[in-house]
Protein backbone atom coordinates (compact mmCIF):
# COMPACT_ATOMS: atom_id res chain seq x y z
CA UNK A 1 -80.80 -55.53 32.74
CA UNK A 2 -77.88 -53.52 32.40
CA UNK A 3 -77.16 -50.95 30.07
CA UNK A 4 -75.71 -52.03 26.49
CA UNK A 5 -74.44 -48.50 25.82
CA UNK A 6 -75.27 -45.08 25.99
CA UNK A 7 -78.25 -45.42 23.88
CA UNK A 8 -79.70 -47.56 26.08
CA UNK A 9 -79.19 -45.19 28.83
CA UNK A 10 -81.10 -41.96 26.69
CA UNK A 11 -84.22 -44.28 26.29
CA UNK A 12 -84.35 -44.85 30.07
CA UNK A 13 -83.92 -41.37 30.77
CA UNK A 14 -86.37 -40.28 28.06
CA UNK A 15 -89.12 -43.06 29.84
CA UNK A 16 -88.38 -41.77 32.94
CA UNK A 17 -89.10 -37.86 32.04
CA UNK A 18 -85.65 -37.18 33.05
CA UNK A 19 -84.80 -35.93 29.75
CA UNK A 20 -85.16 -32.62 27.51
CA UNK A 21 -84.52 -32.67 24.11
CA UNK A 22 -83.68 -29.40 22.41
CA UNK A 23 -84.05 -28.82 18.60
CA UNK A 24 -83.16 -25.21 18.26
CA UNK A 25 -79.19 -24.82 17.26
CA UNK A 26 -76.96 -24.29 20.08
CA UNK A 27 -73.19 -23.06 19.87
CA UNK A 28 -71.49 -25.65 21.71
CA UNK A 29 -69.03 -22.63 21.93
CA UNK A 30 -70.07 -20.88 25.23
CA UNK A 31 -73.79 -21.49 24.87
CA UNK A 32 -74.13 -24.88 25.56
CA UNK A 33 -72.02 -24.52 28.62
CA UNK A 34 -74.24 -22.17 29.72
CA UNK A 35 -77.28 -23.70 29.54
CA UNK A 36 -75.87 -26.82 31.64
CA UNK A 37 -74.66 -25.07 34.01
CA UNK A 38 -78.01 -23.21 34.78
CA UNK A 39 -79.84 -26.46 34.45
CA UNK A 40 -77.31 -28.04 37.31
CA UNK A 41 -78.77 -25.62 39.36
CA UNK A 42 -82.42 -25.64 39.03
CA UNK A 43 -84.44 -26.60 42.19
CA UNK A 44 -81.51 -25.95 44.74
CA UNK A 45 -82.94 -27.74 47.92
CA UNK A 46 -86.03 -29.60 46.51
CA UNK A 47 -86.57 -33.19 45.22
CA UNK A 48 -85.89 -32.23 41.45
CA UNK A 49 -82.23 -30.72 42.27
CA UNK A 50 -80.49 -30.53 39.09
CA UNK A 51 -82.88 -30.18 36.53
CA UNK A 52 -83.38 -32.97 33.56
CA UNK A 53 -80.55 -34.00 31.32
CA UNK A 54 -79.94 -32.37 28.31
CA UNK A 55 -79.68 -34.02 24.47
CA UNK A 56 -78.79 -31.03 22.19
CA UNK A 57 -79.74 -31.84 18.79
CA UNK A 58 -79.02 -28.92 16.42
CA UNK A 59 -75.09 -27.91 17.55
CA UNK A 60 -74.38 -25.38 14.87
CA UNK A 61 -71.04 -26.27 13.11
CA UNK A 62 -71.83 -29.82 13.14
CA UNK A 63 -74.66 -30.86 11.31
CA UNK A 64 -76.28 -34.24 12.56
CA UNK A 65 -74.04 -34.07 15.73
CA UNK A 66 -75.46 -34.29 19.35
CA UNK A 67 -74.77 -33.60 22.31
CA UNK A 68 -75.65 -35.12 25.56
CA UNK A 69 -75.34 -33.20 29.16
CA UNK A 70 -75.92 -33.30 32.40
CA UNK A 71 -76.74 -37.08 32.52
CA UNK A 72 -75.75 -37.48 36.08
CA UNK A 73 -76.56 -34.57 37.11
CA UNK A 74 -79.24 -35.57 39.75
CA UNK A 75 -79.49 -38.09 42.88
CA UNK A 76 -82.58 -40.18 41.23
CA UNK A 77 -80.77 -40.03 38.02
CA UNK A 78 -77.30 -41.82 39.41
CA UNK A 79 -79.66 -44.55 41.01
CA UNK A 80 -81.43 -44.96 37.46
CA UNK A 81 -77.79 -45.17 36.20
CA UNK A 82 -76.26 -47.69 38.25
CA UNK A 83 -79.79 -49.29 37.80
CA UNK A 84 -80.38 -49.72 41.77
CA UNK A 85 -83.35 -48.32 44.48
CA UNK A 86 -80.01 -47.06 47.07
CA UNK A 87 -76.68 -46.12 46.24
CA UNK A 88 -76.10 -48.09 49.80
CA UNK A 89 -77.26 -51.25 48.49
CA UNK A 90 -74.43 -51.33 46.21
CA UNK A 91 -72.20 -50.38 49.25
CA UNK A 92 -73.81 -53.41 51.16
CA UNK A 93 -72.63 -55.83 48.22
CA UNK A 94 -69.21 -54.30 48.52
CA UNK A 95 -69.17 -55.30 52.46
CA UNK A 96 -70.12 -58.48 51.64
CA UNK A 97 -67.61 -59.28 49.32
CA UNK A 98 -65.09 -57.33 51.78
CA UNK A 99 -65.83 -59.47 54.84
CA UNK A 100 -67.83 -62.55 54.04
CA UNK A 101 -68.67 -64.60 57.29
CA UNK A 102 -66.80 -67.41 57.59
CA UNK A 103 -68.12 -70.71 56.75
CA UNK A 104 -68.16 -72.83 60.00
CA UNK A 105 -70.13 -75.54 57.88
CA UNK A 106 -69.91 -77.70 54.53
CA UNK A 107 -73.29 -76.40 54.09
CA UNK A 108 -72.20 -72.36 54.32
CA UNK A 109 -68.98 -73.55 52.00
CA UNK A 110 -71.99 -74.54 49.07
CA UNK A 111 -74.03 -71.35 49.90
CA UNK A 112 -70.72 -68.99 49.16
CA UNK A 113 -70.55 -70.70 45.39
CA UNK A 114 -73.41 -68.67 44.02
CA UNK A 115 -71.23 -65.44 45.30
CA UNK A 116 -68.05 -66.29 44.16
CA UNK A 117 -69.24 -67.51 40.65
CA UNK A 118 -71.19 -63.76 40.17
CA UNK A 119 -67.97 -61.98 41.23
CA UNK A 120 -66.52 -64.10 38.07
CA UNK A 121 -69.33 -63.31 36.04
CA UNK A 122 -67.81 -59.37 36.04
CA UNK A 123 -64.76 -59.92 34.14
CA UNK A 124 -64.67 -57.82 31.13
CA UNK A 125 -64.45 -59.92 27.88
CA UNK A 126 -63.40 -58.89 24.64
CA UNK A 127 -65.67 -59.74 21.57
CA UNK A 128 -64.87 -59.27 17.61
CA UNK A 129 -64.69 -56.25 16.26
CA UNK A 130 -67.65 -56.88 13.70
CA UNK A 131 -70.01 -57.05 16.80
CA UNK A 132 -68.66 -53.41 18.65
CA UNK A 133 -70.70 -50.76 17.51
CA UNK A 134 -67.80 -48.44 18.14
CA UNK A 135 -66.40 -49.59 14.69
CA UNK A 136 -69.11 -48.64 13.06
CA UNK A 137 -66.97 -45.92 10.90
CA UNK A 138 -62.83 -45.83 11.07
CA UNK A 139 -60.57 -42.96 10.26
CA UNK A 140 -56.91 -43.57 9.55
CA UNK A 141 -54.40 -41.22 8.57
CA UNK A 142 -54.75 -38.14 7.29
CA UNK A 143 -58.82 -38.61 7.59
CA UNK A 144 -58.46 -38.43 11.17
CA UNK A 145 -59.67 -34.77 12.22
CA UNK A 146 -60.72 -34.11 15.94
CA UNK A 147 -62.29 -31.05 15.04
CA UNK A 148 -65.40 -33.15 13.38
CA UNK A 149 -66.75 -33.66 17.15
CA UNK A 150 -68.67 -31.21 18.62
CA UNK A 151 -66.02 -30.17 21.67
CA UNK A 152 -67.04 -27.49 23.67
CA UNK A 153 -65.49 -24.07 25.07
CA UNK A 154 -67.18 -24.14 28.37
CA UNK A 155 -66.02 -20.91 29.95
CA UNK A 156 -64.81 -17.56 28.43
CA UNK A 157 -61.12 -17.42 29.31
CA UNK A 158 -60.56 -20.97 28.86
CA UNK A 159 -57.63 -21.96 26.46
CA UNK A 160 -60.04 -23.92 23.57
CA UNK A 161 -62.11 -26.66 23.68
CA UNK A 162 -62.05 -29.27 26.31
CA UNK A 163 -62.95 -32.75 26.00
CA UNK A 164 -64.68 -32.81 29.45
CA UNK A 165 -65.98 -36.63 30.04
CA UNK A 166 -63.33 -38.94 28.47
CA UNK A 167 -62.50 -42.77 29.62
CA UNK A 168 -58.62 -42.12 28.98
CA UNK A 169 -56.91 -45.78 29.09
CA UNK A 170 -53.68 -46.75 29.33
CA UNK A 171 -51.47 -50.11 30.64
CA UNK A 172 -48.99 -50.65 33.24
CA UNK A 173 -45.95 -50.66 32.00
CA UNK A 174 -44.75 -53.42 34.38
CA UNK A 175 -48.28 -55.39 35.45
CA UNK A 176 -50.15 -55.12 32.30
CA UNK A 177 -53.07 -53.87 34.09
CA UNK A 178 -55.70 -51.71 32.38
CA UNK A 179 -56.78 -48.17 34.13
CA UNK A 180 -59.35 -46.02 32.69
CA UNK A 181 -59.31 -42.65 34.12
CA UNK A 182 -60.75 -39.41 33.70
CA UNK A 183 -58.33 -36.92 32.60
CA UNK A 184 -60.08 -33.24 30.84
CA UNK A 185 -58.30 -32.91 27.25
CA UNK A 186 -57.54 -29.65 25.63
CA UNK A 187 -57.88 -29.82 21.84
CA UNK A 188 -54.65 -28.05 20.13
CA UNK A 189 -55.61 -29.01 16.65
CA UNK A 190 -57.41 -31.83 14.61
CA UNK A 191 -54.77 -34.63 15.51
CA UNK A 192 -53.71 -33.40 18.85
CA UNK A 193 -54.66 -32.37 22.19
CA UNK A 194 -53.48 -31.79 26.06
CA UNK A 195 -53.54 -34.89 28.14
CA UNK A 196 -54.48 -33.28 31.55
CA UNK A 197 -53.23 -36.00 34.10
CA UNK A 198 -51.94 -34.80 37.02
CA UNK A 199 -48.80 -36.63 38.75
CA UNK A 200 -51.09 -38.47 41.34
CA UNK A 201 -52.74 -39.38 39.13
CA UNK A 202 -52.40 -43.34 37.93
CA UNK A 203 -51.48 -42.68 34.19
CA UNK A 204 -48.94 -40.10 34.70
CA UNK A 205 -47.18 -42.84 37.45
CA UNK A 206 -47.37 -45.12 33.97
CA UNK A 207 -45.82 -42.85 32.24
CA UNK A 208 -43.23 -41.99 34.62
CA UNK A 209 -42.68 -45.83 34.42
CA UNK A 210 -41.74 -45.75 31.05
CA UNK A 211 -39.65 -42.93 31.53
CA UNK A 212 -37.30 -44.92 34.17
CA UNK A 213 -37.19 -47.95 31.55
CA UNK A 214 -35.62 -45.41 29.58
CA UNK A 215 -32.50 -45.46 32.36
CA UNK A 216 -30.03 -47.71 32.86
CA UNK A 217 -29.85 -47.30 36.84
CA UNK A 218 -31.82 -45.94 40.00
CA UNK A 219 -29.19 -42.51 39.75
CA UNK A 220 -30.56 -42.14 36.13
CA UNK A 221 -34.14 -42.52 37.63
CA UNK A 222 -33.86 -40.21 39.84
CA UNK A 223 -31.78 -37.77 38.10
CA UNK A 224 -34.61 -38.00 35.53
CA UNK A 225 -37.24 -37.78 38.00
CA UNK A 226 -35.60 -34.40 39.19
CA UNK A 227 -35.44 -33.12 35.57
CA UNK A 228 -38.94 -33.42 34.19
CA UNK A 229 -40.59 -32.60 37.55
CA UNK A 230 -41.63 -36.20 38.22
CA UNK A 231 -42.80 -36.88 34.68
CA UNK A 232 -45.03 -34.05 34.17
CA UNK A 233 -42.53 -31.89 32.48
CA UNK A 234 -40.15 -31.69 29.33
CA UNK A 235 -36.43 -31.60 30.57
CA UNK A 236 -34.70 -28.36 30.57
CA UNK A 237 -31.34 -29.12 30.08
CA UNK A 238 -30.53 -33.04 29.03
CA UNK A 239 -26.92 -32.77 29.80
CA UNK A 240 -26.73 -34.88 32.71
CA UNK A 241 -28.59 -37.62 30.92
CA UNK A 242 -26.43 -40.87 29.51
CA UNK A 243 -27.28 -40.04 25.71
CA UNK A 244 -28.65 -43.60 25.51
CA UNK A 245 -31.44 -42.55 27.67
CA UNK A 246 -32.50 -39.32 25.80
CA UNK A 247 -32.43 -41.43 22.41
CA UNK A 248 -34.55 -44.03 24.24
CA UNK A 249 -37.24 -41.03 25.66
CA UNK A 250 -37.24 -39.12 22.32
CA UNK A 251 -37.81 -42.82 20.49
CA UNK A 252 -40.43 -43.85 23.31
CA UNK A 253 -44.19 -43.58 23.31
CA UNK A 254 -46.93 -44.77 25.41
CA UNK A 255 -50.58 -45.86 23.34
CA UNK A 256 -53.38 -44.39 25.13
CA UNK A 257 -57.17 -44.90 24.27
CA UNK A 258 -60.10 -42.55 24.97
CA UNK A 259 -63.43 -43.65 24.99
CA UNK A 260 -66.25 -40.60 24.63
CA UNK A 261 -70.21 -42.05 25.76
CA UNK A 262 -70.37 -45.21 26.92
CA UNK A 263 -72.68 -47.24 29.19
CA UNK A 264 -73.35 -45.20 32.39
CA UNK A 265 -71.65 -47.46 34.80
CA UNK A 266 -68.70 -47.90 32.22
CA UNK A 267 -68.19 -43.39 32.94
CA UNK A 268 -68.58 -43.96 36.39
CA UNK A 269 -66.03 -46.44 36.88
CA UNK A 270 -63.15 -44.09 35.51
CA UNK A 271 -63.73 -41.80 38.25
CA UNK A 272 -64.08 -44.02 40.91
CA UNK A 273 -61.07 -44.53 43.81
CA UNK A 274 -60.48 -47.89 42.49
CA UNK A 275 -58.02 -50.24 44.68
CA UNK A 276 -54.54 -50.38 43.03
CA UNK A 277 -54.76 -53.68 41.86
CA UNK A 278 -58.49 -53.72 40.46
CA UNK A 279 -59.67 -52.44 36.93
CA UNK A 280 -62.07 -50.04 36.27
CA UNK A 281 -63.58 -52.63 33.57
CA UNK A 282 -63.97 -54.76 36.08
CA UNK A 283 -65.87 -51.90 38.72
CA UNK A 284 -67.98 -51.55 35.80
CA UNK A 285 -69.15 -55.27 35.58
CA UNK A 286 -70.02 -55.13 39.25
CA UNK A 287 -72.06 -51.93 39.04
CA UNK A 288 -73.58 -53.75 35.68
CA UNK A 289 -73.49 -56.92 37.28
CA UNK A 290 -72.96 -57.82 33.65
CA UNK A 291 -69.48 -58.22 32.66
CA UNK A 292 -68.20 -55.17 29.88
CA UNK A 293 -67.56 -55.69 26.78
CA UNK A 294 -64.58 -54.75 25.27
CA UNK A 295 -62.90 -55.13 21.39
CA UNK A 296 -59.23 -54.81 20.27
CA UNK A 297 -58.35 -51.15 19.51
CA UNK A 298 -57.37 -50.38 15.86
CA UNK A 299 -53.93 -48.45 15.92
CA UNK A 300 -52.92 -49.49 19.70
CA UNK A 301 -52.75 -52.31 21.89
CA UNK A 302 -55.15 -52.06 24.08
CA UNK A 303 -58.89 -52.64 24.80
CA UNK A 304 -61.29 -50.56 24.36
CA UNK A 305 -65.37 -50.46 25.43
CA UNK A 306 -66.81 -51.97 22.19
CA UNK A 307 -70.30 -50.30 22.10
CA UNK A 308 -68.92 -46.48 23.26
CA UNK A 309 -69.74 -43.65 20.56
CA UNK A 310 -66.65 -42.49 19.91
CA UNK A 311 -62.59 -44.37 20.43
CA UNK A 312 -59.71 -42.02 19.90
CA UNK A 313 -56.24 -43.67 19.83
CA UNK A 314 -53.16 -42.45 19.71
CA UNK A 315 -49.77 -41.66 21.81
CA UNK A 316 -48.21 -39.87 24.52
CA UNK A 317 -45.03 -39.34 23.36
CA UNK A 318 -42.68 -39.29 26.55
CA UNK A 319 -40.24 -36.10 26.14
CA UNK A 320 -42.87 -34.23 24.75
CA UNK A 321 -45.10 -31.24 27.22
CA UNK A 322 -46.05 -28.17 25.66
CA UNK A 323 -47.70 -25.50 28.18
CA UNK A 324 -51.81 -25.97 28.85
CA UNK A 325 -53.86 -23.54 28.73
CA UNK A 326 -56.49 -21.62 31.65
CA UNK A 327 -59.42 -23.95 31.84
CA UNK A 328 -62.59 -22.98 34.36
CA UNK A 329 -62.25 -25.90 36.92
CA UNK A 330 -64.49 -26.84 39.58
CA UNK A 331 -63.57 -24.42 41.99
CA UNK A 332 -65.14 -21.44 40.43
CA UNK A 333 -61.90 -20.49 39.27
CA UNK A 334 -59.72 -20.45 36.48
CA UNK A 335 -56.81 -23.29 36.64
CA UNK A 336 -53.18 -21.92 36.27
CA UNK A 337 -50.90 -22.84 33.19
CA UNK A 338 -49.25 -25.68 33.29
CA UNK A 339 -47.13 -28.39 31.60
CA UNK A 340 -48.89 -31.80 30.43
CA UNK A 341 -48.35 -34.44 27.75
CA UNK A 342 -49.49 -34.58 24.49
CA UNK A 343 -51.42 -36.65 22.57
CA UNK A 344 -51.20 -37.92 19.33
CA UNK A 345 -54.11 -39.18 17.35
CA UNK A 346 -53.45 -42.00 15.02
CA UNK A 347 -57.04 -43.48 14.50
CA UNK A 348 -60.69 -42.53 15.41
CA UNK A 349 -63.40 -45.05 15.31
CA UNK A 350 -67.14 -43.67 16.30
CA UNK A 351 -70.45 -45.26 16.11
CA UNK A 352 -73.12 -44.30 12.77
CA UNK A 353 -74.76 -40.66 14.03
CA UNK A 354 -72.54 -41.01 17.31
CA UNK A 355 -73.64 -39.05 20.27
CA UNK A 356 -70.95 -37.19 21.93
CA UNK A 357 -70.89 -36.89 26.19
CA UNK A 358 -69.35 -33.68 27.87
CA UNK A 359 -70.05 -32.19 31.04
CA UNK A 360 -68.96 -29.00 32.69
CA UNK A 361 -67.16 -27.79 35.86
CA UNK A 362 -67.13 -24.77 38.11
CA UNK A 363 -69.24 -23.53 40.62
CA UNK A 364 -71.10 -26.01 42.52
CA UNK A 365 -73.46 -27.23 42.50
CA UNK A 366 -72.71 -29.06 39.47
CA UNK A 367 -73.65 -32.79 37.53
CA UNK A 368 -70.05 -33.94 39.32
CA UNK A 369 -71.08 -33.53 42.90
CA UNK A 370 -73.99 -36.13 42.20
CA UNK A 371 -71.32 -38.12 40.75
CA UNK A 372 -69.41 -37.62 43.73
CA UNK A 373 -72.84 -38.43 46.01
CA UNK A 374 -72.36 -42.01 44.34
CA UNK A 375 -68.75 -42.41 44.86
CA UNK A 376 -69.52 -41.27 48.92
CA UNK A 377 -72.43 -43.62 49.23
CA UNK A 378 -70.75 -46.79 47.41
CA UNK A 379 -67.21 -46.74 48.44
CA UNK A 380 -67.87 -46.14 52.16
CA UNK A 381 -66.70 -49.71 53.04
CA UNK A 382 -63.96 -48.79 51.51
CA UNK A 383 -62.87 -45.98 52.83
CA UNK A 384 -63.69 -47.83 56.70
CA UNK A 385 -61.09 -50.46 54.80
CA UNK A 386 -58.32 -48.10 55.11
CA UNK A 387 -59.69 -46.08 57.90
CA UNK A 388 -62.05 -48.11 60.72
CA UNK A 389 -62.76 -45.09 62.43
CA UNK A 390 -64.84 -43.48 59.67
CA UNK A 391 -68.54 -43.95 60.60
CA UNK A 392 -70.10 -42.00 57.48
CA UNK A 393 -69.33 -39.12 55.34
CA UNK A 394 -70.99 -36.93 53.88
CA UNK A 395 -70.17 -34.85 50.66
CA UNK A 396 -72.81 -32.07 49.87
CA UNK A 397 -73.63 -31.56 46.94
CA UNK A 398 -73.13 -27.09 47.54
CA UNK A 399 -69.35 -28.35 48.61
CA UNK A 400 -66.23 -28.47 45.68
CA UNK A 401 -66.19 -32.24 45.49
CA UNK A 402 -62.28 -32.51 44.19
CA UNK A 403 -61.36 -30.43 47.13
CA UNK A 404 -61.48 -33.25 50.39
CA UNK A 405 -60.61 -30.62 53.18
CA UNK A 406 -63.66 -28.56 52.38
CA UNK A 407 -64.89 -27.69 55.68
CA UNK A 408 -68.48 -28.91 54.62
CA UNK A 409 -67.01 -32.33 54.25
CA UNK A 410 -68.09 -33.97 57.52
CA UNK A 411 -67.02 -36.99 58.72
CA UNK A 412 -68.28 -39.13 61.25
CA UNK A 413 -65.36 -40.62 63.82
CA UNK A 414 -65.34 -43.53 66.16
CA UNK A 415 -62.90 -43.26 68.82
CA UNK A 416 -60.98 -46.69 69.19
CA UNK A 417 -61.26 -46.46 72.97
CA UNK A 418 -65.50 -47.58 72.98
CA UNK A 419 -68.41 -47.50 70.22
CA UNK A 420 -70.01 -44.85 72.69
CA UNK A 421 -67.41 -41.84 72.19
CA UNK A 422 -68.79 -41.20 68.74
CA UNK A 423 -67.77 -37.71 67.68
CA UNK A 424 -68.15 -35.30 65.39
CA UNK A 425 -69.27 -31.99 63.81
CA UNK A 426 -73.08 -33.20 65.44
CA UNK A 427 -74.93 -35.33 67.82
CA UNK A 428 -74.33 -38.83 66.47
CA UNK A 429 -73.94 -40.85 62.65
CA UNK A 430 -77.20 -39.74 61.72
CA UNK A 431 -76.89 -35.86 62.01
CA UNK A 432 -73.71 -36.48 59.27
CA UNK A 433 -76.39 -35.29 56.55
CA UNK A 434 -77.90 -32.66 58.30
CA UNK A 435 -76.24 -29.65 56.79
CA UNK A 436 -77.93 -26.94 55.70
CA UNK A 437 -76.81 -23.64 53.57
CA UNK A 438 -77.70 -20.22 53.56
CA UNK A 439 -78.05 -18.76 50.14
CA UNK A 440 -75.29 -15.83 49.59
């Protein structure tokens, strides 16, 4: 059965001893950073790489509040997750759906039904909002105060607090579809924060989107384009903007929803390299094999996961990108300043007692390069989609998982000439895994 929410998840991971509660208080300024990050490396090398997770249950400041860490943070515990024995069966299911045989016979027509009625079966669907726990509690107005979650300050020179495991969804401007990504947030005060999406990344395109609706021709786009750095920037100088089109960016806002804990499978999905025209809410119904459900926001139009602890909504408004601060990124280094949008609470729903999800970043290994394990093992058949001459990859956990040229990123290349000239850093497919470090 699949997950119902987060809750759900802590009671598997409690049965399966994968869990440590701790009951003395812990700062989640500094101090709770630092015990993750010494937990994600216990057992370097052995079966029990990664240590348990972590459900903090005294966070001084916040009385009541917890705190849950680390929850992916080991291979067995991203199987228990996605509630399978292999990451590669769930890649198998993704070949099959990729390249079903062909049905020579009436008979092989019928026996493709039961498959093509489960993929329907993952559609999100949107129930009422007196069944989503996530509206357990509301706060409007001037009772919405960010600072009432337990955010952490994970490293010393970092700018704040980070939100550091948010869902952050937004629409297509254009298509109406849904993404949920996973953007880090930087809290600048209780109603506002940094909205750290890079310009690759699929809502900054959204909200570039928005910001050519604002002109009235493809010179204004790109003139625009030019101005704000492809989005990500405020505008120096406006003079070469029609003054229609900076009334229309000033006026302008995009809704955004962030959803803090939910299901497993529901986190997952926002970090996953989804195909362009596919939702994340829908990834998350096939890892569930249970479709998502999903309830109207409060403030915004959009949909949001009904049963996750915490919803923040708000808006990004477009000609609006104050400087963000150093943050300790996965690298082992500190991230440069930098321009981003900002975002503008208008409403916070949470769950009674909610349980708030963060995770930390820097110097691997980390909970992310299991997550990234996952993502390498399940989307394999779709990275041979777009390249047929992968054979395997293989993304240790020691390497810097945002950082694909890593030289310990092996992959495994078939030549087009014959299936015999199989090349790469070894012997053959099989040897793809075989890496081993020497500790420094």
């Amino acid at each position: 059965m699949a997950y119902t929410d987060l809750r759900d998840w802590i009671k598997t991971l409690e049965k399966s001893g994968e869990l440590k509660r701790i009951t003395i208080e812990v700062d989640p300024i500094l101090e709770m950073a630092e015990i993750a990050d010494r937990t994600a490396k216990l057992g370097r090398g052995t079966s029990k790489a990664g240590g348990p997770a972590l459900l903090f249950e005294n966070v001084k400041g916040h009385p009541g509040a917890r705190v849950l860490m680390n929850q992916f943070g080991s291979e067995r515990r991203m199987r228990l997750a996605l509630e399978t024995d292999s990451l590669d069966n769930i890649a198998n299911r993704i070949r099959t759906l990729l390249k079903p045989e062909t049905p020579t016979s009436f008979l092989d027509k019928v026996k493709m039904l039961p498959t093509l009625a489960e993929v329907g079966s993952f559609f999100p669907k949107v129930i009422s909002a007196k069944d989503a726990a996530c509206k357990q509690v509301i706060h409007r107005g001037e009772d919405v105060n960010l600072l009432d979650l337990p955010i952490l300050k994970t490293w010393p020179q970092d700018g704040g607090r980070f939100i550091t495991l948010p869902c952050v969804i937004t629409r297509d401007p254009k298509s109406g579809k849904r993404n949920v990504g996973m953007y880090r947030m930087q809290v600048y005060d209780g109603k506002t924060t940094g909205m750290h999406w890079q310009r690759q990344k699929v809502a900054a395109e959204h909200m570039r989107d928005r910001l050519r609706a604002a002109t009235a021709d493809r010179a204004g786009n790109v003139d625009l384009m030019a101005l704000t750095a492809g989005g990500t920037t405020a505008a120096s100088s406006v003079e070469s903007l029609a003054t229609t089109t900076v009334t229309r960016i000033r006026e302008d806002r995009m809704e955004v929803a962030v959803a803090i804990g939910t299901d497993p499978a529901t986190t997952f999905s926002a970090i996953v390299p989804a195909p362009p025209d596919v939702e994340e809410y829908l990834i998350s119904g096939f890892l569930r094999q249970k479709p998502l459900e999903l309830v109207k926001a409060e403030t915004v139009d959009l949909e949001v996961p009904a049963h996750a602890e915490y919803i923040l909504e708000g808006y990004v408004q477009l000609g609006e990108a104050p400087q963000r601060r150093p943050f300790g990124d996965h690298t082992g280094f500190y991230t440069m300043q930098d321009d981003y949008p900002v975002f503008h609470l208008t409403c916070i729903t949470h769950r009674k007692d909610p349980i708030y999800a963060a995770t930390i970043v820097g110097k691997p290994p980390m909970e992310d390069a299991w997550m990234g394990k996952a993502v390498e093992r399940i989307f394999l058949p779709l990275m041979q989609l777009t390249l047929p001459e992968i054979v395997d990859v293989n993304l240790p956990p020691r390497g810097r998982l945002p950082q694909p040229h890593d030289r310990r990123h092996q992959k495994v290349l078939r030549r087009p000439r014959a299936k015999s000239h199989e090349r790469h850093l070894g012997d053959g497919p099989g040897h793809v895994h075989q890496v081993h470090h020497r500790r420094r």
